[in-house]
Protein backbone atom coordinates (compact mmCIF):
# COMPACT_ATOMS: atom_id res chain seq x y z
CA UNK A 1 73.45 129.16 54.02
CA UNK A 2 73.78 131.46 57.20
CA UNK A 3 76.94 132.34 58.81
CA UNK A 4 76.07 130.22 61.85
CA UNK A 5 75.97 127.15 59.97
CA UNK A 6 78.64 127.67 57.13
CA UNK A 7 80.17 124.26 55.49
CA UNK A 8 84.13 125.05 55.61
CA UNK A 9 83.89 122.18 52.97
CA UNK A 10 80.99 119.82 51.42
CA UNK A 11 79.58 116.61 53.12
CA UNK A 12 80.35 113.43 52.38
CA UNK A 13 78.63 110.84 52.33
CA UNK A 14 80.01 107.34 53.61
CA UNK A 15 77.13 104.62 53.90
CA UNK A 16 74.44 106.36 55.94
CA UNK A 17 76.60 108.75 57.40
CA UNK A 18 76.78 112.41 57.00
CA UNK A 19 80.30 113.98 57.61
CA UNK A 20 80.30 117.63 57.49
CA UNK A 21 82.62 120.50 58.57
CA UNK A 22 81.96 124.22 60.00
CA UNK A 23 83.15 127.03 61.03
CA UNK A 24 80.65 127.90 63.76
CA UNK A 25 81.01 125.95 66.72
CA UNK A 26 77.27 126.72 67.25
CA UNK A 27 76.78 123.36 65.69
CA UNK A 28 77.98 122.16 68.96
CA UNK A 29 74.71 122.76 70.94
CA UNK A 30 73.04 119.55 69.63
CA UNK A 31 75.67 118.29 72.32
CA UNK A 32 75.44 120.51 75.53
CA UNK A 33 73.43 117.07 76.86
CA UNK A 34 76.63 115.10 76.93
CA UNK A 35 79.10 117.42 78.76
CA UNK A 36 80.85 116.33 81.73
CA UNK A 37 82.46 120.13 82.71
CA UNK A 38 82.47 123.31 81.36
CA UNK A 39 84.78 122.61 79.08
CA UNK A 40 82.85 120.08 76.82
CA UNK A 41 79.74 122.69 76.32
CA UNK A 42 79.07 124.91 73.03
CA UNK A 43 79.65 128.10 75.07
CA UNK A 44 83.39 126.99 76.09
CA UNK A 45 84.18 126.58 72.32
CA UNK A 46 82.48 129.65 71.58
CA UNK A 47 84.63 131.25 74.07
CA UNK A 48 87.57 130.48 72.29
CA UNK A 49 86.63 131.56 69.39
CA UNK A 50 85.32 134.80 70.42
CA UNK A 51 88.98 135.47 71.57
CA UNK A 52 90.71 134.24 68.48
CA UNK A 53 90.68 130.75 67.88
CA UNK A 54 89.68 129.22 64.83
CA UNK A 55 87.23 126.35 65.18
CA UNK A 56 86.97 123.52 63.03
CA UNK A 57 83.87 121.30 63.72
CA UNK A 58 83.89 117.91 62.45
CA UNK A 59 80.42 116.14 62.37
CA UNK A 60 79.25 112.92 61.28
CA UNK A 61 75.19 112.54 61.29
CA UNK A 62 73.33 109.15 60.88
CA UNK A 63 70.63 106.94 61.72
CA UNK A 64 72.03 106.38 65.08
CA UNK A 65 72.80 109.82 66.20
CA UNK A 66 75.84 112.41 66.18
CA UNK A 67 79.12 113.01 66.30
CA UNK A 68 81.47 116.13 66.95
CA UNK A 69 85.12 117.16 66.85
CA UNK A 70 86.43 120.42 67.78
CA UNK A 71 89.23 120.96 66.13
CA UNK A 72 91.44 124.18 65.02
CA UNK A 73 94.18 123.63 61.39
CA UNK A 74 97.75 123.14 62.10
CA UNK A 75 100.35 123.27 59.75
CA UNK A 76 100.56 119.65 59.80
CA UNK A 77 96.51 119.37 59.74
CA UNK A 78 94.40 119.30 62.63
CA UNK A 79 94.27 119.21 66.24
CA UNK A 80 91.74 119.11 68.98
CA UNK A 81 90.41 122.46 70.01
CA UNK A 82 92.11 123.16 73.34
CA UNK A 83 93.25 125.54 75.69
CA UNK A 84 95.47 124.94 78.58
CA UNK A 85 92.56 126.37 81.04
CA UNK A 86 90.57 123.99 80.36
CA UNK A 87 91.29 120.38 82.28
CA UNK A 88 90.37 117.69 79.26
CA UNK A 89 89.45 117.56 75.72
CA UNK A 90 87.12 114.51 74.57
CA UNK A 91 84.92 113.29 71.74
CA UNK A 92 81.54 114.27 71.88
CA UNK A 93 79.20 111.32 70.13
CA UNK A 94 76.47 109.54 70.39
CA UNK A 95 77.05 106.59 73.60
CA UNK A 96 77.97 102.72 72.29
CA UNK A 97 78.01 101.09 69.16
CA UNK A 98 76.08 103.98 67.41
CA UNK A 99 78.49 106.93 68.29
CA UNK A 100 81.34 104.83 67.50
CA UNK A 101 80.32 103.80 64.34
CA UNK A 102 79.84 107.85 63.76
CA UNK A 103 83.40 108.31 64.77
CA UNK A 104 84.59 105.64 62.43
CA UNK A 105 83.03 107.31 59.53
CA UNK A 106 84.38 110.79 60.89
CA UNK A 107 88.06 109.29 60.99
CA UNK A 108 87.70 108.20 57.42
CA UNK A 109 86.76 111.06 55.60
CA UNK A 110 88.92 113.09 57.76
CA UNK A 111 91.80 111.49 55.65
CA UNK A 112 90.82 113.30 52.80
CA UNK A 113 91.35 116.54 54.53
CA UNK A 114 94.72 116.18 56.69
CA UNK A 115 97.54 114.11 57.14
CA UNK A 116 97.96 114.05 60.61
CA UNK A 117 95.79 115.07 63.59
CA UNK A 118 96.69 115.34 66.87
CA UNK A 119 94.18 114.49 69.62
CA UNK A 120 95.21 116.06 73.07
CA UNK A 121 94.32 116.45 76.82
CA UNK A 122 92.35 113.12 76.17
CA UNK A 123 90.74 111.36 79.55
CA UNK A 124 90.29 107.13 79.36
CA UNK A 125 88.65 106.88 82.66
CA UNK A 126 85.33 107.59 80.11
CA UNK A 127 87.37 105.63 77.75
CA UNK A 128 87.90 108.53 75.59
CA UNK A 129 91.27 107.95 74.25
CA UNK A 130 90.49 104.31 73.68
CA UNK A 131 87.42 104.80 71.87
CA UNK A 132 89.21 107.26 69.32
CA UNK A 133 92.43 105.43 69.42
CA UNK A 134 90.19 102.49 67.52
CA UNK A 135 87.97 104.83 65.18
CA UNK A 136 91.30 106.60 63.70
CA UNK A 137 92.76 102.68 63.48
CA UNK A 138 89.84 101.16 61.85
CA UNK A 139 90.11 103.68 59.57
CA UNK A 140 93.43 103.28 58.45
CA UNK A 141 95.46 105.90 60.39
CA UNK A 142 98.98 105.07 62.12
CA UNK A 143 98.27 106.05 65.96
CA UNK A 144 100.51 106.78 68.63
CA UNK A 145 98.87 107.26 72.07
CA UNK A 146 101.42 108.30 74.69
CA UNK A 147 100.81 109.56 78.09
CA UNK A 148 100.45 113.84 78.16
CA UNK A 149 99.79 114.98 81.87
CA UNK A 150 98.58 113.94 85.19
CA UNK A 151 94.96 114.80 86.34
CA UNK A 152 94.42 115.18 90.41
CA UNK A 153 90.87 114.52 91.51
CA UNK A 154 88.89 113.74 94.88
CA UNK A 155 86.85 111.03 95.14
CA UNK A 156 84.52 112.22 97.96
CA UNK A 157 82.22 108.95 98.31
CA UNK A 158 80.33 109.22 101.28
CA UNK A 159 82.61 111.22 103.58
CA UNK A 160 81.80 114.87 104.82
CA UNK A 161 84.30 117.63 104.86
CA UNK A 162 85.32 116.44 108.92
CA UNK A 163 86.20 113.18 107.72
CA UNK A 164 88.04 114.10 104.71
CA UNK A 165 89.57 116.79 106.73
CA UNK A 166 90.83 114.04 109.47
CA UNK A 167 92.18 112.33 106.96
CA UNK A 168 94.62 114.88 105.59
CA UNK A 169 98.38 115.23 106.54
CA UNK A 170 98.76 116.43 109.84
CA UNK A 171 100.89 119.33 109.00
CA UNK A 172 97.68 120.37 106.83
CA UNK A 173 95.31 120.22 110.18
CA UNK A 174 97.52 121.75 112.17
CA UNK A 175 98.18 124.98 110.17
CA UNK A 176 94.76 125.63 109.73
CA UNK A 177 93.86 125.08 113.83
CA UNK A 178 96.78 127.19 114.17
CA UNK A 179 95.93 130.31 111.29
CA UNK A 180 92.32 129.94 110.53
CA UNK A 181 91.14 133.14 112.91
CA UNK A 182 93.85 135.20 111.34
CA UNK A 183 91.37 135.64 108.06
CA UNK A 184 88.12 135.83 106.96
CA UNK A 185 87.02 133.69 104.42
CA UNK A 186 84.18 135.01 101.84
CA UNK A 187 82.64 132.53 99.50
CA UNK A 188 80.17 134.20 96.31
CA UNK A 189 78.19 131.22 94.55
CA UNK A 190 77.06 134.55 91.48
CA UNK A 191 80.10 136.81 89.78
CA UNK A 192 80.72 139.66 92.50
CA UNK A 193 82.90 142.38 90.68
CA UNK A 194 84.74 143.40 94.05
CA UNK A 195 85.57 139.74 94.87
CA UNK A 196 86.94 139.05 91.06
CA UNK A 197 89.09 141.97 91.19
CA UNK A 198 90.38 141.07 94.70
CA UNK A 199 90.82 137.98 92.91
CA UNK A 200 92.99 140.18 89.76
CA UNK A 201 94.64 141.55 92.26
CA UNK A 202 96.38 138.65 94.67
CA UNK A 203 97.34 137.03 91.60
CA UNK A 204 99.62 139.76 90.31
CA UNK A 205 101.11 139.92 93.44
CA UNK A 206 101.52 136.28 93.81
CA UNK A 207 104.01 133.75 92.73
CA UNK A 208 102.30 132.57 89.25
CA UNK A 209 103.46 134.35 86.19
CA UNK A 210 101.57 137.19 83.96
CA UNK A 211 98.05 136.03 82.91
CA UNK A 212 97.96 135.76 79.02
CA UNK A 213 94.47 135.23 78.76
CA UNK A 214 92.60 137.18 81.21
CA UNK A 215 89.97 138.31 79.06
CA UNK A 216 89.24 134.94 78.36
CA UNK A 217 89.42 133.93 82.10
CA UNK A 218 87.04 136.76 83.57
CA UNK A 219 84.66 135.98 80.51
CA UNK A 220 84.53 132.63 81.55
CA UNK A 221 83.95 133.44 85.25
CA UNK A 222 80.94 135.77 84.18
CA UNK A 223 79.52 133.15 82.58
CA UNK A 224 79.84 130.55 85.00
CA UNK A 225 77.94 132.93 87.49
CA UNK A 226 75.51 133.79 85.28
CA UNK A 227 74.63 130.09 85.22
CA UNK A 228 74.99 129.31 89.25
CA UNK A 229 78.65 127.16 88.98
CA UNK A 230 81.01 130.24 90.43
CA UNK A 231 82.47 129.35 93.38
CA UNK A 232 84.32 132.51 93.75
CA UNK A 233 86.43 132.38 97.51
CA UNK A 234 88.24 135.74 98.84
CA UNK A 235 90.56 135.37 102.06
CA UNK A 236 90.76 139.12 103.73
CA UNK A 237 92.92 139.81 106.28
CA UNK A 238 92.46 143.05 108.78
CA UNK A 239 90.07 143.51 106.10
CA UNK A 240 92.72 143.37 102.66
CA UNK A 241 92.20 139.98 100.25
CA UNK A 242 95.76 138.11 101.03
CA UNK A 243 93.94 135.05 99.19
CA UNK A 244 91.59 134.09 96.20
CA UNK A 245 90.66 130.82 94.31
CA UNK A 246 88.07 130.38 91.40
CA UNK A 247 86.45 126.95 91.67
CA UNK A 248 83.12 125.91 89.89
CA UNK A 249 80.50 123.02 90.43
CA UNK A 250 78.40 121.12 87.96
CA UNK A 251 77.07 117.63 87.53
CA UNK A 252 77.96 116.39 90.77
CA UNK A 253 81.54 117.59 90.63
CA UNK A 254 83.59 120.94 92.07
CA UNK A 255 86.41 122.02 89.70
CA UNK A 256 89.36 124.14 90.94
CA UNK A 257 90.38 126.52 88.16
CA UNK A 258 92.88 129.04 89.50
CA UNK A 259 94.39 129.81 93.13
CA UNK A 260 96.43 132.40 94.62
CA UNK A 261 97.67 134.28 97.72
CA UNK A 262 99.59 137.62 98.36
CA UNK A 263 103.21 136.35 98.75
CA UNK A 264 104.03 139.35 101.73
CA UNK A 265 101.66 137.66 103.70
CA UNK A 266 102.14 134.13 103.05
CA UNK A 267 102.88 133.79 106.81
CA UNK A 268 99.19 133.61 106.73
CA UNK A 269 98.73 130.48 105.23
CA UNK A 270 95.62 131.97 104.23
CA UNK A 271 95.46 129.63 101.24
CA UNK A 272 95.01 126.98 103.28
CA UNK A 273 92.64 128.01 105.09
CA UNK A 274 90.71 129.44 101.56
CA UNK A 275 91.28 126.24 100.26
CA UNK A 276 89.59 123.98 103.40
CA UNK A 277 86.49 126.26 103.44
CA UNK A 278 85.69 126.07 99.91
CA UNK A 279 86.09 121.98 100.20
CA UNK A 280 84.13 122.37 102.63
CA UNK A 281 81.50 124.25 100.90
CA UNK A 282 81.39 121.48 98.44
CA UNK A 283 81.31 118.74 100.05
CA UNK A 284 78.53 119.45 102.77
CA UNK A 285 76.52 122.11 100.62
CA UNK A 286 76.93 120.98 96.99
CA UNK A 287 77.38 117.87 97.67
CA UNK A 288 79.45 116.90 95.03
CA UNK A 289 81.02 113.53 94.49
CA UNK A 290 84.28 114.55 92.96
CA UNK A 291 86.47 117.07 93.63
CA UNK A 292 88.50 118.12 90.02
CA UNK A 293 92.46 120.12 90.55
CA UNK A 294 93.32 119.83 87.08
CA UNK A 295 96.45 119.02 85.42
CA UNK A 296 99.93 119.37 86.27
CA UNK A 297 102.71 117.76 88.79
CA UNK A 298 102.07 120.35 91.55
CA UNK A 299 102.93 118.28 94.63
CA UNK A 300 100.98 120.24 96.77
CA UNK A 301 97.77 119.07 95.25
CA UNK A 302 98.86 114.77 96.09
CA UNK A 303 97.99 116.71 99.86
CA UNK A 304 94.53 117.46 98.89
CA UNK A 305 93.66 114.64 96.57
CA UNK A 306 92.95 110.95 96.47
CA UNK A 307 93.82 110.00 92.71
CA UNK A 308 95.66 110.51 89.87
CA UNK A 309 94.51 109.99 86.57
CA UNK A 310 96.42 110.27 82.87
CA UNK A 311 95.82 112.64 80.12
CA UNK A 312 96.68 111.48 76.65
CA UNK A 313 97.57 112.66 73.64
CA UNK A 314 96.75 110.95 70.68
CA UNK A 315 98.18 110.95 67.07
CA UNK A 316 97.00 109.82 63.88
CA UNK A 317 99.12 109.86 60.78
CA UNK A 318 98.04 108.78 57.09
CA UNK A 319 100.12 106.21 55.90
CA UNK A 320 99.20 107.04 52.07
CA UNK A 321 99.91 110.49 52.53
CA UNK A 322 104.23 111.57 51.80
CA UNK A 323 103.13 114.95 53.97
CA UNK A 324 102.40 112.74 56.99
CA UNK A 325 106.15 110.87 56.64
CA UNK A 326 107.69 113.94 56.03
CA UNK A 327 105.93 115.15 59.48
CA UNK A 328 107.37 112.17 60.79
CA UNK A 329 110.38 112.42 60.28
CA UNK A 330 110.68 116.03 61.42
CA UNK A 331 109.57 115.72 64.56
CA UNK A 332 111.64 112.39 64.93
CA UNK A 333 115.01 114.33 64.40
CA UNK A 334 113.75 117.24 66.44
CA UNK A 335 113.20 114.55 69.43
CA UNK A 336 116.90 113.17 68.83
CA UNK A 337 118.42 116.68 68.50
CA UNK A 338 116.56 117.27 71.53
CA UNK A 339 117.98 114.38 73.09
CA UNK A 340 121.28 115.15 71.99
CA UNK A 341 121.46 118.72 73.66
CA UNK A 342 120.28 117.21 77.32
CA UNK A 343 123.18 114.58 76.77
């Protein structure tokens, strides 16, 4: 047995499926076909784990394919394998009957290894969170899904950036007629070292708190240049950055990951103008068909976006297993204590 493929604990065997779990998430390749964004592919999970999480991969292996489940140990069990850069968290199995008969199997013998698991960050416009929701019931687990966050996309359809731009608010339009020739607006599709620590820079002198995960951040960014997603845009003004966002594009859609601007020149309104040249940029060169902000209640980003779409999180609990209604009951008085102090 190598290290890349180490068994945290033997397979099981339940009908003619194969469930397995490791420690590597280099098991995760097998399923690079089926990501969606950057943050459902083997090198995202391998990025976490280079700076210090703990992966847990659940597989299940059959006749009709393969299933996967990144997960990391709680104290209570598991959970999904997330980090709050990334934007969602899903299954990744085998499509139809096949992969959800893989999950099925998956759910079962994970009750043999935890009491609870909690699913988070799920999407259900892929139907996601309904398609685990029923695997973890079928299997026997209590399940609670509950609305988590908000996701803000663009549904670009066939408009170009001067008919999505029309249709923005007008104070939008008119800022940018009115400050657009006050910067310059640089746009790097491969990592540029000058540009990412302009980049470093405006955010520490913006409004966002202290990155705790830079290494993790810039790492990312490499990589995403190294494979042709950056989308790296610097706003310079007289010649000094004032402005910087990191976006990236893949399968058809543009993801905004960070944004920023130099708060002692936020007369500027140089992020507006960052931000309308980089839609633009991927709308009439990459032509993507969605446009991805995240996660979050920002109201800003209702200005820039079309639709709003739920993040879930789901949890299972064992009904057989006393830790699972102990679990339950602790986090039931910590929500009424909770309630109690806001009354």
């Amino acid at each position: 047995m190598t290290a890349e493929t180490a068994i945290v604990t033997m397979a099981a065997t339940i009908g003619d499926v194969t469930v397995s779990y490791h420690d590597r998430v280099s098991k995760l390749q097998a399923f690079d076909h089926l990501a969606r964004s950057p943050f459902d592919r083997s090198d995202w999970y391998g990025l976490l784990a280079q700076f210090g999480k703990r992966p847990l991969v659940a597989m299940a292996e059959g006749p009709g394919g393969a299933a996967a489940l990144p997960l990391v140990r709680t104290e209570s069990g598991f959970a999904s394998l997330h980090h709050w850069f990334a934007f969602a968290w899903r299954p990744l199995a085998t499509p139809g009957p096949a992969g959800d008969a893989l999950l099925r199997a998956m759910a079962k013998d994970l009750r043999n290894q935890a009491p609870c698991i909690t699913l988070d960050y799920l999407p259900d416009e892929d139907g996601s969170a309904t398609r685990l929701r029923a695997a973890f019931r079928s299997a026997g687990w209590l399940t609670r899904l509950e609305p988590r966050d908000t996701n803000h996309v663009l549904n670009v359809g066939t408009r170009n950036f001067a008919t999505y731009w029309a249709q923005r608010p007008g104070p939008m339009r008119t800022t940018l007629k009115r400050k657009a020739k006050k910067v310059d607006v640089e746009i790097s599709t491969g990592f540029d070292n000058a540009a990412w620590q302009a980049y470093v820079d405006i955010y520490n002198r913006s409004w966002k708190t202290v990155e705790q995960d830079a290494g993790l951040l810039e790492a990312f960014a490499r990589r995403e240049g190294d494979l042709g997603h950056l989308r790296l845009g610097v706003a310079r003004h007289e010649g000094v950055p004032v402005a910087a966002q990191f976006w990236t594009v893949e399968h058809g859609t543009a993801f905004i990951h960070k944004l920023a601007y130099d708060q002692d020149h936020a007369k500027l309104s140089a992020g507006t103008t960052l931000s309308a040249a980089l839609f633009a940029h991927v709308i009439d060169t990459d032509k993507v068909a969605l446009v991805d902000f995240g996660t979050g209640g920002d109201g800003y980003k209702r200005d820039w976006m079309d639709t709003e779409r739920p993040r879930y999180r789901l949890t299972c609990v064992d009904p057989l297993q006393p830790a699972a209604w102990r679990l339950v009951a602790r986090k039931a008085a910590d929500r009424l204590a909770s309630h109690l102090r806001r009354g």
